[in-house]
Protein backbone atom coordinates (compact mmCIF):
# COMPACT_ATOMS: atom_id res chain seq x y z
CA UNK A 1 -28.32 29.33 -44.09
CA UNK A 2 -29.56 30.17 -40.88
CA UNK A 3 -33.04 32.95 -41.20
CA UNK A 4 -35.66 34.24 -39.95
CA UNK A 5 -38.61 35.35 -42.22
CA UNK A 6 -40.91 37.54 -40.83
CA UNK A 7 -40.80 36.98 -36.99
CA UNK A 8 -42.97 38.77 -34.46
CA UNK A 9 -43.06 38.16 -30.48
CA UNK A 10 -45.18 39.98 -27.78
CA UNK A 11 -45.26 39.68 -24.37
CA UNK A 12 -47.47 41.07 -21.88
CA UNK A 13 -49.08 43.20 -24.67
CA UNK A 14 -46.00 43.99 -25.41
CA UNK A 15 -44.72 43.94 -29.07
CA UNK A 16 -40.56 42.81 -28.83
CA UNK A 17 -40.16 41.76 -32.77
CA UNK A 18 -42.64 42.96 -35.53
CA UNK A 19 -42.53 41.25 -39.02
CA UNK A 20 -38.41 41.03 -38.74
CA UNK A 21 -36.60 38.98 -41.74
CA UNK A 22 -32.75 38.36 -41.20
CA UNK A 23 -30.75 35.55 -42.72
CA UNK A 24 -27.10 34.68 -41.60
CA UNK A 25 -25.27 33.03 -44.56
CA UNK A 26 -22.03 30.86 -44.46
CA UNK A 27 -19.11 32.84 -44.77
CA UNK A 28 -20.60 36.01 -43.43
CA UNK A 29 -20.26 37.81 -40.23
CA UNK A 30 -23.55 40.27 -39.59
CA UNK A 31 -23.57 42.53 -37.09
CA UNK A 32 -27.08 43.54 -34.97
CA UNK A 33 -27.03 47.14 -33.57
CA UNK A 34 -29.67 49.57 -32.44
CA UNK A 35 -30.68 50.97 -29.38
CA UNK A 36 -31.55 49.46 -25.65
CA UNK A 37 -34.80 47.59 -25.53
CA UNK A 38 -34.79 47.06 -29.75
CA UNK A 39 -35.28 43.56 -29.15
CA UNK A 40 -31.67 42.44 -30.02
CA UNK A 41 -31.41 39.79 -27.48
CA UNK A 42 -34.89 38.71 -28.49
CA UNK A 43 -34.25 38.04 -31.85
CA UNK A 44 -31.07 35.67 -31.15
CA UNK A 45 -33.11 34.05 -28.62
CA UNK A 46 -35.27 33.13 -31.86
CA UNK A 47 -32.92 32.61 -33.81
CA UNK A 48 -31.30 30.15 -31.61
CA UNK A 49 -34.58 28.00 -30.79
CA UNK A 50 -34.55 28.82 -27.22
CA UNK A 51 -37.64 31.17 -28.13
CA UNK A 52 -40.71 30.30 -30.52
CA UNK A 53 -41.88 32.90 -32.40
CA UNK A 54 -45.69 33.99 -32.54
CA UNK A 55 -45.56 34.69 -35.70
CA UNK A 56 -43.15 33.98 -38.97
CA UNK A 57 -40.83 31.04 -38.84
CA UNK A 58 -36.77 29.97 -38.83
CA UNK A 59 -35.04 28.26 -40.86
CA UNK A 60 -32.13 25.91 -40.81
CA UNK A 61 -30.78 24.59 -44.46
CA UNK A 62 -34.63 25.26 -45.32
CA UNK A 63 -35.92 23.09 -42.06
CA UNK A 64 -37.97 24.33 -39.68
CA UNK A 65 -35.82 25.23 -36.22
CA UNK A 66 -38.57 23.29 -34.71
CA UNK A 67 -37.96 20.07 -36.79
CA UNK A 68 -34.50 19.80 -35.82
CA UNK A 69 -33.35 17.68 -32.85
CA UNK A 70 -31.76 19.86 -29.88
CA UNK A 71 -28.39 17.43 -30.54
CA UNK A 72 -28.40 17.69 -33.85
CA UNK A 73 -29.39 21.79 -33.74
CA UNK A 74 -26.23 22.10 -30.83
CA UNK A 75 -23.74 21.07 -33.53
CA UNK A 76 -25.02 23.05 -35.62
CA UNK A 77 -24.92 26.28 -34.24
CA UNK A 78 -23.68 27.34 -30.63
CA UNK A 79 -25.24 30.52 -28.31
CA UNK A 80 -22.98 33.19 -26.01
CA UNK A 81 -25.70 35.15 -23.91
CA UNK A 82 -25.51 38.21 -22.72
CA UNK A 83 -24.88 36.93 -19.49
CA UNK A 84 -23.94 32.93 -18.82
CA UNK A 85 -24.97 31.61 -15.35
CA UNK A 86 -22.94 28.26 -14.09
CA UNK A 87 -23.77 27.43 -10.70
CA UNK A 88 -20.80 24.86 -10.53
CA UNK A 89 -17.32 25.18 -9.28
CA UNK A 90 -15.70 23.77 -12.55
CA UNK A 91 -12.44 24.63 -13.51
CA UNK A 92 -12.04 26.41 -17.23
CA UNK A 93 -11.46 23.34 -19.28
CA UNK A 94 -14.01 21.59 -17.98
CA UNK A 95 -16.67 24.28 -18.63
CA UNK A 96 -15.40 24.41 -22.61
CA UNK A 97 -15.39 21.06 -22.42
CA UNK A 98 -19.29 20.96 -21.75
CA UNK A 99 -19.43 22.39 -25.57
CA UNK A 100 -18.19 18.91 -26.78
CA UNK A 101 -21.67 17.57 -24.90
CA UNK A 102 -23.66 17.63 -28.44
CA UNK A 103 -20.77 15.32 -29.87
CA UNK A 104 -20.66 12.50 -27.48
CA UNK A 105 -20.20 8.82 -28.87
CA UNK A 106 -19.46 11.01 -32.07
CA UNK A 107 -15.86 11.95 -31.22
CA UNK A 108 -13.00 10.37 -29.16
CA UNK A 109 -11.73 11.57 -25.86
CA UNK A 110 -8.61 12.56 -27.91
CA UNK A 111 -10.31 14.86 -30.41
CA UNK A 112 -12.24 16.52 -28.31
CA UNK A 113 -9.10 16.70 -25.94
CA UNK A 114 -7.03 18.34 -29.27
CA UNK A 115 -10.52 20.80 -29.53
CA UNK A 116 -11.08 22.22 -26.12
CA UNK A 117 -6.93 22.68 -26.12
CA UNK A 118 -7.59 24.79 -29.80
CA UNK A 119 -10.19 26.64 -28.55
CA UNK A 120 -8.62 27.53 -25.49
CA UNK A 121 -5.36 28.97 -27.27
CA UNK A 122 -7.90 30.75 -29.63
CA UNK A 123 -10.19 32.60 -27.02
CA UNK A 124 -6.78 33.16 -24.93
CA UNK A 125 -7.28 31.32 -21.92
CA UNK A 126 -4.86 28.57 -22.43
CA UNK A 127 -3.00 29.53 -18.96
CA UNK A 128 -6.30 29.64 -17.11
CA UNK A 129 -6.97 26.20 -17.75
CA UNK A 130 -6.34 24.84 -14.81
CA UNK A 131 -8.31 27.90 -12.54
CA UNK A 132 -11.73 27.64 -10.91
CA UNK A 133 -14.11 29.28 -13.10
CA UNK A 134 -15.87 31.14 -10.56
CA UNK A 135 -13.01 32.62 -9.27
CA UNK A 136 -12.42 34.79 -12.48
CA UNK A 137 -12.89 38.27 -13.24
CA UNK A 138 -15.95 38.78 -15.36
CA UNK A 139 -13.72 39.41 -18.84
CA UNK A 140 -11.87 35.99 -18.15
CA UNK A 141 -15.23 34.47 -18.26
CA UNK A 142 -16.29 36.02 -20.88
CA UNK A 143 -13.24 34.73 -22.65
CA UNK A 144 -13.71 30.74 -21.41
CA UNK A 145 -17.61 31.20 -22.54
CA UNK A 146 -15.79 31.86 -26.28
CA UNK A 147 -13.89 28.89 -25.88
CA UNK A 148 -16.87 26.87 -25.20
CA UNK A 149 -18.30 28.10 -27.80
CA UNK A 150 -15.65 27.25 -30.14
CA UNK A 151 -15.82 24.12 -29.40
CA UNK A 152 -18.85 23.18 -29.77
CA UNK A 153 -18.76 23.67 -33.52
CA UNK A 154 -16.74 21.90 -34.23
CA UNK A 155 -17.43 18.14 -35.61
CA UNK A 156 -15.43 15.23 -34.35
CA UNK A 157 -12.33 14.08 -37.04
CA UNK A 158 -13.76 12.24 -39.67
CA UNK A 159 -18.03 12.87 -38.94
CA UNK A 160 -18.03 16.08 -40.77
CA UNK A 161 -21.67 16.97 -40.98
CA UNK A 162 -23.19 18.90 -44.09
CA UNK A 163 -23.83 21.99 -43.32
CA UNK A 164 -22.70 25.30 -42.39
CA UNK A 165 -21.63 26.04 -38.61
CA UNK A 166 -23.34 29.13 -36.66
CA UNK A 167 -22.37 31.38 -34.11
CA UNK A 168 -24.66 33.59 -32.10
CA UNK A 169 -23.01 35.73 -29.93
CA UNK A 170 -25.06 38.20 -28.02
CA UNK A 171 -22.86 41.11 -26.75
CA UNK A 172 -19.49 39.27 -26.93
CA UNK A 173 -17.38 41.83 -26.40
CA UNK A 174 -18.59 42.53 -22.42
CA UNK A 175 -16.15 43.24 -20.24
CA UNK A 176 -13.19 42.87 -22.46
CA UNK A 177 -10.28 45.25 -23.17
CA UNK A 178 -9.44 46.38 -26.38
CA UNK A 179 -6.94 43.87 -27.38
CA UNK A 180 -9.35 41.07 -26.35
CA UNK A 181 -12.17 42.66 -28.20
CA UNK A 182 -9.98 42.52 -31.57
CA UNK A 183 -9.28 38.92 -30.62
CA UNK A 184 -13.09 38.21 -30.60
CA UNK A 185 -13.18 40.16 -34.26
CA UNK A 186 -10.55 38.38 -35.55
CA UNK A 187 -12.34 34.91 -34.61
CA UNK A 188 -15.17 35.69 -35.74
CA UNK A 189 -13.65 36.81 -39.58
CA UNK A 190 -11.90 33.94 -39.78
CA UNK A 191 -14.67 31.35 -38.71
CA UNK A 192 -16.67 33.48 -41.51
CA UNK A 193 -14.12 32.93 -44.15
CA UNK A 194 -13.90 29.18 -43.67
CA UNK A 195 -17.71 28.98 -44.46
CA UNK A 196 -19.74 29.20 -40.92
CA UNK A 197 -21.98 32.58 -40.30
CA UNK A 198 -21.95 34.59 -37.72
CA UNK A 199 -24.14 36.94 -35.84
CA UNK A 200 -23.19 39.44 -33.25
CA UNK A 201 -25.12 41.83 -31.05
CA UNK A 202 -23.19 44.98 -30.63
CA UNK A 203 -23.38 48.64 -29.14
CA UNK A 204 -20.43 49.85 -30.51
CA UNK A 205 -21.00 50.86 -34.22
CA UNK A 206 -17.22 51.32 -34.94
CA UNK A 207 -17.01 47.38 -33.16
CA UNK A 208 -19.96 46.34 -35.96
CA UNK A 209 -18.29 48.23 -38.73
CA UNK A 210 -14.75 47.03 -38.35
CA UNK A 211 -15.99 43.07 -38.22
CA UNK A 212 -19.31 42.43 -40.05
CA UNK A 213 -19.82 42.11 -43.80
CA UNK A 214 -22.92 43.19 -43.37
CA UNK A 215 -24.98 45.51 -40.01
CA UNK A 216 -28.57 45.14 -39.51
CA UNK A 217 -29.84 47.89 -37.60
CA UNK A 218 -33.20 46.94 -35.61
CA UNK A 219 -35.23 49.44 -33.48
CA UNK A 220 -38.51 49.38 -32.17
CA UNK A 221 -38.64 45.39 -32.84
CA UNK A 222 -38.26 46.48 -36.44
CA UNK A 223 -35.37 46.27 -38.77
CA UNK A 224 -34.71 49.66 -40.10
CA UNK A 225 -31.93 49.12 -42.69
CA UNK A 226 -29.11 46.31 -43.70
CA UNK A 227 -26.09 46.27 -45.50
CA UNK A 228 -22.81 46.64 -45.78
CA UNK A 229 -21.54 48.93 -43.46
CA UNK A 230 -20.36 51.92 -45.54
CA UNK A 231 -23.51 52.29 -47.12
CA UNK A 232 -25.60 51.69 -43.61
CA UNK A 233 -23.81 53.50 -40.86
CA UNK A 234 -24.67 57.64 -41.84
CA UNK A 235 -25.15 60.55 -39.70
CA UNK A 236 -28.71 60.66 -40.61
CA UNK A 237 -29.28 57.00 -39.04
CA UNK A 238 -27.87 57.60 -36.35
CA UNK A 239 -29.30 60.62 -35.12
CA UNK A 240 -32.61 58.81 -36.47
CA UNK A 241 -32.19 55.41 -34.35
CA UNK A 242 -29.71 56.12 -31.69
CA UNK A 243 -30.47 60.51 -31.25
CA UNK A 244 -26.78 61.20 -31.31
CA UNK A 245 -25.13 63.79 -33.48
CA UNK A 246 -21.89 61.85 -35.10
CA UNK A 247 -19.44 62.62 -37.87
CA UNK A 248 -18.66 59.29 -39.92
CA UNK A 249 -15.28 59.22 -41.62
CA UNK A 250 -14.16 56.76 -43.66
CA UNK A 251 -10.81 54.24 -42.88
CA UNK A 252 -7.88 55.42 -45.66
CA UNK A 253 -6.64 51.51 -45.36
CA UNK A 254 -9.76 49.40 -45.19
CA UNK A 255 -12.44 51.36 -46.59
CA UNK A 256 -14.66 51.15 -43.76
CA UNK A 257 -16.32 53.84 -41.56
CA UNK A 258 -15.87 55.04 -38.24
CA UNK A 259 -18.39 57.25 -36.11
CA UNK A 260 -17.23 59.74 -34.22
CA UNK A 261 -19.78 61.57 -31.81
CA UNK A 262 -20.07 66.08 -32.13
């Protein structure tokens, strides 16, 4: 299990995350929503080791982030920011091929051949593979940034690692079309169901509720409520955390609910 237990970050007299416990499980998909400037982004940045917490601590298998070594911690888990910088003209498969890095002299050039082509047909990008990665539009990156991703998770045949696998994915769903976005959903569910955990920054409550087992709403670097997301997404909250007047109606086929702004 991947968790934080009671995290708190300032900077510049600022306070980002106060006293904020989360875990991520194996086999569960968690959403994060709340409103801009709730320290979202923060908290996967601390949840992914890229930044230390003041106070509290995180946890991998029961080990502290900070015991783990950065190889070891890559195949472990793997991070989608909000916004990935690459200041090299590489060509798609070579930049999901940097998320076989963490495995090298652990796999074969043919594995990790058979994984980059896997997670290119998963994040759809198989017939870009070829293209200059700058030259893109920004929802075809965000697409080959999946596929990286996806492959680094991955372990090479035959040096399966104990262990769950992690996603972090912070805003995956930028500059994506609807049928893309339910590509990203349907990913996600089924990494989830095989036994990694995954945790996903959203805006879109009716994105959260339709893919996570289980929303976290933060606000104010505080986590207001969790659970699943019948019982979590209500009018009240979200007049409360986002000040929006909604209707919430519940799905006839899958049981969950769906906001709907008045």
């Amino acid at each position: 299990m991947l968790s934080a237990q009671g995290v708190g970050v300032a900077r510049g007299g600022r306070v980002l995350l106060a006293g904020v416990d989360i875990a991520v499980p194996p086999g569960e998909t968690v959403a994060l929503i709340g409103p801009n400037g709730a320290g979202k982004s923060t908290l996967l940045h601390v949840l992914s080791g890229a930044l230390s917490p003041d106070r509290g601590a995180v946890t991998l298998d029961d080990a502290p982030l900070a015991d783990w070594h950065r190889t070891a911690l890559a195949r472990r888990r793997a991070v989608l920011p909000q916004a990935p910088a690459l200041g090299f003209a590489l060509t798609v498969r070579e930049v999901v091929a940097l998320g076989r890095s963490p495995h090298a002299g652990m796999s074969t050039p043919a594995a990790d051949a058979r994984i980059i082509d896997a997670a290119l047909r998963q994040a759809g990008v198989a017939h870009l593979a070829g293209r200059a990665y700058p030259g893109l539009s920004g929802g075809e990156r965000q697409r080959v940034q999946i596929a990286r991703v996806l492959a680094q998770i991955v372990s090479a045949p035959g040096r399966g690692e104990a262990g769950g696998r992690y996603l972090l994915l912070d805003e995956p769903t930028n500059n994506l079309d609807i049928g893309h976005q339910q590509r990203i959903v349907t990913l996600a569910r089924r990494l989830a169901r095989r036994g990694g955990g995954v945790l996903a920054v959203l805006h879109d409550p009716n994105l959260a509720a339709a893919c996570a087992d289980r929303v976290v709403v933060l606000a104010g670097g505080t986590v207001i409520t969790a659970g699943a997301p019948a019982a979590v997404l209500d009018a009240a909250l979200m007049r409360e955390v986002f000040g929006v007047r909604v209707r919430v109606y519940v799905d006839a086929d899958s049981g969950r609910p769906f906001v709907r702004p008045v």
